[in-house]
Protein backbone atom coordinates (compact mmCIF):
# COMPACT_ATOMS: atom_id res chain seq x y z
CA UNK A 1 88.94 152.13 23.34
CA UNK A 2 85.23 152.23 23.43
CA UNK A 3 83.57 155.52 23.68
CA UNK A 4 81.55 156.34 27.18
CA UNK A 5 77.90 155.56 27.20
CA UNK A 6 75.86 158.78 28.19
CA UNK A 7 72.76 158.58 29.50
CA UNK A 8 70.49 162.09 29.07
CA UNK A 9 69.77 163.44 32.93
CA UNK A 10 66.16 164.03 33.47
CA UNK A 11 65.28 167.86 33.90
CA UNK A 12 63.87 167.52 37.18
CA UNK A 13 67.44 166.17 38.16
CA UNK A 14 69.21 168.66 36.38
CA UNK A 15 67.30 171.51 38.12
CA UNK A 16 68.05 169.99 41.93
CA UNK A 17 71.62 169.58 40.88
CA UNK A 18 71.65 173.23 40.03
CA UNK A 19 69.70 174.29 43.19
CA UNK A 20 72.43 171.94 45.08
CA UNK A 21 75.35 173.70 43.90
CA UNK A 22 73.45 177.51 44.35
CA UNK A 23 73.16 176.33 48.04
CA UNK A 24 77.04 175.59 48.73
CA UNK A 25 77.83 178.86 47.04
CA UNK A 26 75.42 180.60 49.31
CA UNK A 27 76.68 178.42 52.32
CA UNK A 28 80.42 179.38 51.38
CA UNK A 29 80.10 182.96 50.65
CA UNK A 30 78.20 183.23 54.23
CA UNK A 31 81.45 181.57 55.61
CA UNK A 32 84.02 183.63 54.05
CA UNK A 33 82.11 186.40 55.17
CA UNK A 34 82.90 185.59 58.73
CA UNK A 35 86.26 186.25 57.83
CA UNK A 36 86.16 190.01 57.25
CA UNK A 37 87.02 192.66 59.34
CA UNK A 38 84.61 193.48 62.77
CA UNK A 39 82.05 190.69 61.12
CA UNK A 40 81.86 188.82 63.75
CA UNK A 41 82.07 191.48 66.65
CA UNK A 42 79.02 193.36 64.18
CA UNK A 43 77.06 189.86 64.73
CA UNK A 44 77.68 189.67 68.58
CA UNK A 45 75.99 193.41 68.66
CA UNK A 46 73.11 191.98 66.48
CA UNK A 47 73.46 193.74 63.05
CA UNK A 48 73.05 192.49 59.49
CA UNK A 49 75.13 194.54 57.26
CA UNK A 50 72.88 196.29 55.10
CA UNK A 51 69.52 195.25 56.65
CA UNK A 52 70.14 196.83 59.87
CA UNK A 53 69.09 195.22 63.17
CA UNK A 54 68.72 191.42 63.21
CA UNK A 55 65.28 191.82 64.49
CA UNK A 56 63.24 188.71 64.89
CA UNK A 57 61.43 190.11 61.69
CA UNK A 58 64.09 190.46 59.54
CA UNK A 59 65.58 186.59 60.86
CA UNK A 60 62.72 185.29 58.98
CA UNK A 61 62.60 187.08 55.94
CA UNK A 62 66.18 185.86 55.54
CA UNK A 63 65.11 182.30 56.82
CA UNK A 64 62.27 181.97 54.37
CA UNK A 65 64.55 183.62 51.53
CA UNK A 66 67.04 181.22 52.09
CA UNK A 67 64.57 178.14 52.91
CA UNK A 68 63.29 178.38 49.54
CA UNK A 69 67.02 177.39 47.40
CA UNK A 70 67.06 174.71 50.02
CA UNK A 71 63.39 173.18 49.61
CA UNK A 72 63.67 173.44 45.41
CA UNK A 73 66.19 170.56 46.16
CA UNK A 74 63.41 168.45 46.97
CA UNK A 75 60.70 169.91 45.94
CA UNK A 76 62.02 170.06 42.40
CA UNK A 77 61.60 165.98 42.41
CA UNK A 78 58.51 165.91 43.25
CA UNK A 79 56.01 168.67 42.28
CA UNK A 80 53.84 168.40 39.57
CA UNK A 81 55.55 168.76 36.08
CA UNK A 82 53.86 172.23 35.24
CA UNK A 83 54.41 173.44 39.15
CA UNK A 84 57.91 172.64 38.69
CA UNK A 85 58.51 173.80 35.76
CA UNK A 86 56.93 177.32 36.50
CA UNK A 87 58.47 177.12 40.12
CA UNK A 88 61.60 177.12 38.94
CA UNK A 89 61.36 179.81 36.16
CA UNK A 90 59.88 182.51 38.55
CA UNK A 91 62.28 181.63 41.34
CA UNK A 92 65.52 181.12 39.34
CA UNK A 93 64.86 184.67 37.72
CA UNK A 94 64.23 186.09 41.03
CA UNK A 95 67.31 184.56 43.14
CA UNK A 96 69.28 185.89 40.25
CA UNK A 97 68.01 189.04 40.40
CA UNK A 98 68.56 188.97 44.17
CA UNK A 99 72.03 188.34 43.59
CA UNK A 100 72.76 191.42 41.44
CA UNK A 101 70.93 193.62 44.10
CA UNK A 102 73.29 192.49 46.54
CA UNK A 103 76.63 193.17 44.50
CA UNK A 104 77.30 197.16 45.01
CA UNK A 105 79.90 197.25 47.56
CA UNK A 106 80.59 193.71 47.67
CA UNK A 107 83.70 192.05 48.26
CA UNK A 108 85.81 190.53 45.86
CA UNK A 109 84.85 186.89 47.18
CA UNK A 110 81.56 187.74 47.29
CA UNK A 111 81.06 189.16 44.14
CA UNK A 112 83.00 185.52 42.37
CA UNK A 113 80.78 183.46 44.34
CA UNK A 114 77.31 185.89 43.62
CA UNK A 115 78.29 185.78 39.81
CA UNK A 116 78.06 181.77 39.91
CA UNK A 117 75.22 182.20 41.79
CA UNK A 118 73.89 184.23 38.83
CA UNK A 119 74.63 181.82 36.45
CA UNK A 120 73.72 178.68 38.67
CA UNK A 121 70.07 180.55 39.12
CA UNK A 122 69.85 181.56 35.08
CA UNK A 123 70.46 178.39 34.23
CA UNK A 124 67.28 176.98 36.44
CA UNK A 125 65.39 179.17 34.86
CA UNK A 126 66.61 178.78 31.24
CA UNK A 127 66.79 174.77 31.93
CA UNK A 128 62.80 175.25 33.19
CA UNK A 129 61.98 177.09 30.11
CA UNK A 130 63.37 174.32 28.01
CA UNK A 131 61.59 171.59 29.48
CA UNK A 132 60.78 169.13 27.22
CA UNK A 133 57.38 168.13 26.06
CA UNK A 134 55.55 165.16 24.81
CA UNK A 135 53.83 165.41 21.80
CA UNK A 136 50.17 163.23 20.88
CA UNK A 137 50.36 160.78 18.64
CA UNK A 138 48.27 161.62 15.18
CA UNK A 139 49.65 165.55 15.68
């Protein structure tokens, strides 16, 4: 049998793919979450958990927080190398961080799906760091 041919994946694709899988995680773990106890009948009265009031403030905060996953998709395929690159190390270290904020008192779900979150988000940023470079000929 021959062996596979493997083809490297550009970082640029290897950073959306990551984003892309961060975004179902967040996107599931928002559904499961309609599944606990009074979280639906605590929507109908308008409150967010832990950030109080869904005030049209607060909607979007959470609308640009969560906009941001969702644009690095795209964005990540099309910014400027050093953009990108820099893009994605700030924001991956920061989504990750915002992930371990929100564990105390999480459910168990929540706290499987955050932790892939965690490592989805670390590895943008450690993939970013990596990025190849080209070196000049003569150096």
């Amino acid at each position: 049998m021959n062996p596979l041919q493997d083809h490297p994946v550009p970082t640029r694709f290897k950073l959306s793919a990551l984003w892309t899988a961060t975004m179902f995680c967040y996107v599931y773990g928002d559904y499961f979450g309609l599944y606990l106890p009074n979280k639906l009948a605590s929507l109908a009265q308008g409150r967010m958990g832990p950030l109080g009031q869904a005030s049209p403030g607060v909607l979007v905060a959470v609308s640009v927080m969560m906009a941001i996953p969702s644009l690095l998709i795209a964005a990540t395929l099309v910014l400027p190398p050093a953009v990108c690159r820099w893009s994605n190390i700030v924001l991956g270290l920061m989504y990750t961080a915002i992930m371990a904020i929100s564990l105390p008192g999480a459910a168990p779900f929540y706290v499987t799906l955050a932790a892939f979150e965690m490592m989805l988000t670390g590895l943008v940023a450690l993939v970013a760091w990596t990025w190849p470079t080209t070196t000049k000929k003569g150096k």
